[in-house]
Protein backbone atom coordinates (compact mmCIF):
# COMPACT_ATOMS: atom_id res chain seq x y z
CA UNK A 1 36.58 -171.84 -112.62
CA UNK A 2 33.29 -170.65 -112.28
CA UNK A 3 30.67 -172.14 -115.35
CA UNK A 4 28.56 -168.23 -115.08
CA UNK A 5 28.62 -165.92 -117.62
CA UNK A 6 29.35 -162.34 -116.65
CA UNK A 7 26.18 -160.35 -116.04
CA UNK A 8 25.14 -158.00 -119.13
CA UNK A 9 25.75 -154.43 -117.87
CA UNK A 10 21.96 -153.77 -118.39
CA UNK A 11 20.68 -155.85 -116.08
CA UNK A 12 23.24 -155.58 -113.13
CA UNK A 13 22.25 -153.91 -110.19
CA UNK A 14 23.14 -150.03 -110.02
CA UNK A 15 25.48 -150.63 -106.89
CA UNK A 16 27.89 -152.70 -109.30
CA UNK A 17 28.38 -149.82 -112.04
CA UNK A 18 28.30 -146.89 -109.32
CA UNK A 19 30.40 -148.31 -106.40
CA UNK A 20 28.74 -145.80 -103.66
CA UNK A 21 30.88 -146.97 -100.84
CA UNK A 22 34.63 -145.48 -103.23
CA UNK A 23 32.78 -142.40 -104.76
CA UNK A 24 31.31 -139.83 -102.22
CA UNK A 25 28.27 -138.43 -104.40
CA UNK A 26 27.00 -135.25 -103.38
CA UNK A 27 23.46 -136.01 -105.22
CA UNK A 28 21.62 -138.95 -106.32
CA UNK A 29 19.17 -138.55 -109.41
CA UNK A 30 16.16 -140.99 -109.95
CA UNK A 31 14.49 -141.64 -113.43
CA UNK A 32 11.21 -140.96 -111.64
CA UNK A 33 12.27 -137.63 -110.67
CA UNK A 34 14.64 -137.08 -113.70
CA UNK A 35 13.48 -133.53 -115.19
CA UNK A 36 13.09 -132.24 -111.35
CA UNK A 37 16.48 -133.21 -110.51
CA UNK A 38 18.24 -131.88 -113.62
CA UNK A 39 16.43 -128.02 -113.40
CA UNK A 40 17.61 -128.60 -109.59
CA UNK A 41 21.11 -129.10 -110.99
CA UNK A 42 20.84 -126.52 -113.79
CA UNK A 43 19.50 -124.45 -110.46
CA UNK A 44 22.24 -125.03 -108.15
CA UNK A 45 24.65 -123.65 -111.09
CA UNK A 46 23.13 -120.57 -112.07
CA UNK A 47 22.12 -121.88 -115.39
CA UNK A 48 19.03 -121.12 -117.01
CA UNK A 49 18.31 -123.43 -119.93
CA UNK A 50 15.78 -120.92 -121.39
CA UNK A 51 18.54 -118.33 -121.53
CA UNK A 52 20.75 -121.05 -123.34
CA UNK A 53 17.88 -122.25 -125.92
CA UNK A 54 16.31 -119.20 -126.49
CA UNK A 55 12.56 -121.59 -125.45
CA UNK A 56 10.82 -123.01 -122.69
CA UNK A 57 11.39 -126.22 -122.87
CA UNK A 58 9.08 -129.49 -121.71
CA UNK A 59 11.51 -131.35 -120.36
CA UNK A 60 9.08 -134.50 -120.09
CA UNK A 61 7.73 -134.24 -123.05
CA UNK A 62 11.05 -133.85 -125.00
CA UNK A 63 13.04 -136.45 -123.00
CA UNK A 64 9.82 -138.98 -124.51
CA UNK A 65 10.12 -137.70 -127.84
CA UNK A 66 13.75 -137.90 -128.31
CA UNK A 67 13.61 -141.57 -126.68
CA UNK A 68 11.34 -142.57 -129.44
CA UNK A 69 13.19 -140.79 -131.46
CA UNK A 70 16.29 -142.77 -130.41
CA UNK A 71 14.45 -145.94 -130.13
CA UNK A 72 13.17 -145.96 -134.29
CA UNK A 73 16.65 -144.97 -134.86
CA UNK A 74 18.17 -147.63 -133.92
CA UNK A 75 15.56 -150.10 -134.88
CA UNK A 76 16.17 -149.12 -138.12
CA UNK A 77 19.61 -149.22 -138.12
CA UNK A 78 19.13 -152.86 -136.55
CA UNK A 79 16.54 -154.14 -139.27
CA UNK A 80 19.05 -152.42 -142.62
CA UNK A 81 22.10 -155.06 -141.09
CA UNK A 82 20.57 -158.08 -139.94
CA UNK A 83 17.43 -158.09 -142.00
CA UNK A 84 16.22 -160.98 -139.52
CA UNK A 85 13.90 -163.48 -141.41
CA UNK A 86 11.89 -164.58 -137.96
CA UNK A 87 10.33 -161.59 -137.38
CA UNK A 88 8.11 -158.68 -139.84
CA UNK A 89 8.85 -155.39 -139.33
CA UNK A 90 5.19 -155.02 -137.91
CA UNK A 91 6.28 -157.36 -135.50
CA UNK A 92 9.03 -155.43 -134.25
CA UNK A 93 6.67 -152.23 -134.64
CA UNK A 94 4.16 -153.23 -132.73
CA UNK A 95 6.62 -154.33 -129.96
CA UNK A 96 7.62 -151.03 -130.04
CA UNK A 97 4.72 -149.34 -129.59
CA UNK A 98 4.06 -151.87 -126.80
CA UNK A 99 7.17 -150.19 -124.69
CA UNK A 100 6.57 -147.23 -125.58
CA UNK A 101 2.82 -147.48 -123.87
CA UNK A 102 3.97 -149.60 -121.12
CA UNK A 103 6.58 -146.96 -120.20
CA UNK A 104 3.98 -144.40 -120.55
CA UNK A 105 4.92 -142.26 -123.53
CA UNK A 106 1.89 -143.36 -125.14
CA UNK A 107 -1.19 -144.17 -123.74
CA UNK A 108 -3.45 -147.46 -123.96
CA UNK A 109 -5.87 -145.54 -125.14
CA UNK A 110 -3.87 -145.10 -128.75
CA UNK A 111 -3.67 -148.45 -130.39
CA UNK A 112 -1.25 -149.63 -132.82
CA UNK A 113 -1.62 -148.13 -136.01
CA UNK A 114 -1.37 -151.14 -137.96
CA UNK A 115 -3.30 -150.00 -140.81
CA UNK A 116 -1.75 -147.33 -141.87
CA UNK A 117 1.77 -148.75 -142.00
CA UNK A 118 2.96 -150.03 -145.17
CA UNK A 119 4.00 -153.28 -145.10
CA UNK A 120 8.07 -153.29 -145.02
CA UNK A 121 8.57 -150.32 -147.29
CA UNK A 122 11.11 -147.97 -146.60
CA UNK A 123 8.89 -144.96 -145.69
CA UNK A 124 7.11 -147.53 -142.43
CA UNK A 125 9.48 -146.41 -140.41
CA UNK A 126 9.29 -142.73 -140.80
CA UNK A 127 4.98 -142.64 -140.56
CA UNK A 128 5.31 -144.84 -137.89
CA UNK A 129 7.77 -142.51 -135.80
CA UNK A 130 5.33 -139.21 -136.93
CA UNK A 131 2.70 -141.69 -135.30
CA UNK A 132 4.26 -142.52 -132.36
CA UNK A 133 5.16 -138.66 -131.75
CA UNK A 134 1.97 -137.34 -132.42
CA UNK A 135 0.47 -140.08 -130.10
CA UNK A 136 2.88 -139.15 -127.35
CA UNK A 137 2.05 -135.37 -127.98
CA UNK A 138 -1.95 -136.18 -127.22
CA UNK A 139 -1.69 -139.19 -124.74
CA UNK A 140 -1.44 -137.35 -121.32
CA UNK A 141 -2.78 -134.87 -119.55
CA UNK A 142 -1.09 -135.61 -116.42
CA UNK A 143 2.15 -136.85 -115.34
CA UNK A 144 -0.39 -138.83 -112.65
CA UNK A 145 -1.90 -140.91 -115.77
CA UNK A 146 1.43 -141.56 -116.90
CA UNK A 147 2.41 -143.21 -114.03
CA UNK A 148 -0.50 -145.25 -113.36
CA UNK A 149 -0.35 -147.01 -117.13
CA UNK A 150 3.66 -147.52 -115.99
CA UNK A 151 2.63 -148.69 -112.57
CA UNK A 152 -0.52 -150.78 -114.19
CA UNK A 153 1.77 -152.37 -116.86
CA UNK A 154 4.41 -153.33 -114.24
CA UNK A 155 1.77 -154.95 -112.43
CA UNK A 156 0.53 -156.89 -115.49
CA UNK A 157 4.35 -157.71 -116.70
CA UNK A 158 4.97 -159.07 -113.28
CA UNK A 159 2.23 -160.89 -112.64
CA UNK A 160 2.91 -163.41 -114.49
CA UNK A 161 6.40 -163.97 -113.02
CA UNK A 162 6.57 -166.96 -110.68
CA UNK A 163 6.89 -165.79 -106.52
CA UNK A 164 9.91 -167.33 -106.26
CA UNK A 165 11.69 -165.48 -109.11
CA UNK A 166 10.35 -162.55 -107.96
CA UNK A 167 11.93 -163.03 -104.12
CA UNK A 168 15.31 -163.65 -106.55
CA UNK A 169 15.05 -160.52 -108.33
CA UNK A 170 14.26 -158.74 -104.52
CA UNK A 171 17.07 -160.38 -103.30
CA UNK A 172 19.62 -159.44 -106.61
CA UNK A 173 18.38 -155.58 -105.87
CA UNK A 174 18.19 -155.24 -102.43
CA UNK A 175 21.34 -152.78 -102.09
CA UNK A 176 19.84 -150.96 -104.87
CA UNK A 177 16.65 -150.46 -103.05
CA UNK A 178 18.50 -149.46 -100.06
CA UNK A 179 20.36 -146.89 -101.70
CA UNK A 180 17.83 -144.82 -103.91
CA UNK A 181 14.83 -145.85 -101.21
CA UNK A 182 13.18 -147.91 -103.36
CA UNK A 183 10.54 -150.91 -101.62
CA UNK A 184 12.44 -154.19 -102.07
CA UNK A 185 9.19 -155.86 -100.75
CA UNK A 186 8.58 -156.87 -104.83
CA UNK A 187 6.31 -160.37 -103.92
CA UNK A 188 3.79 -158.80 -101.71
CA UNK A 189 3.31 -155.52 -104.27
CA UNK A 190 2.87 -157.98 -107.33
CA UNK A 191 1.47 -160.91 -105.82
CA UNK A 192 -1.30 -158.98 -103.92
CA UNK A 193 -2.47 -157.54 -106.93
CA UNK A 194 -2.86 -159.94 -108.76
């Protein structure tokens, strides 16, 4: 009987929910190169998503909005059942705004708008997703800067992660860097940097 718990879905490697060696996939998509993969799918079929919508459409800026979008959403639905008593509502805003600039849909540059958020009302939540929309809208001018406040907050976040969890973590993800070509070679990238 083995004393483990199963592994949350979340944080298993990509190999164990997409079993590449049963399924023959004829293409592999990246988050990194999510919006040029999908217009190269939409491509492939003879679809044009302008001639469906009517618009041209930002695909990298939408994707961020309706992730915040989705994010606040269910925040809110979170806070309305379990009203948790350890943490403010800032606190969980500000956390928020914290992933949203360390996965670069808002930049560093735009700091949490703490003062004009009311505290705990019922309206918090809507300024506060107008904020983090409008900040999104203005942080970037290129998707260059975008990736170096990702790549710069990786750095920082793992940084402070000891070397020898880090060779765990390489070792947990290795097939997964094999498949999608991804370097696996985590200690020297974060521990030279530091």
């Amino acid at each position: 009987m083995s004393l483990r718990k199963p592994l949350d879905p979340h944080f298993a490697p990509i190999n164990q929910h997409c079993n590449p060696c049963r399924v023959q996939y004829g293409l592999v998509g990246k988050m990194e190169t999510f919006v040029d993969d999908t217009r190269a799918i939409l491509n492939a079929v003879n679809v044009d998503l302008n001639h469906i919508t009517g618009a041209t459409i930002d695909f990298d800026h939408e994707n961020d909005i309706s992730i915040i979008s989705d994010v606040i959403k269910r925040t809110s639905r979170y806070l309305r059942r379990s009203n948790p008593s350890c943490l403010s509502q800032n606190d969980v805003l500000k956390t928020i705004w914290l992933t949203f600039q360390t996965r670069g849909f808002i930049s560093t540059a735009y700091p949490f708008p703490s003062e004009l958020l009311v505290k705990d009302s019922n309206s918090t939540l809507e300024i506060f997703e107008a904020l983090a929309k409008s900040a999104s809208r203005s942080s970037f001018t290129s998707n260059d800067q975008r990736r170096r406040q990702r790549e710069e907050a990786m750095l920082l976040a793992f940084g402070s992660v000891p070397a020898s969890v880090l060779e765990q973590l390489a070792s947990a993800f290795n097939k997964d860097c094999e498949l999608f070509d991804y370097s696996c070679n985590i200690t020297d990238r974060f521990l030279k940097n530091l």
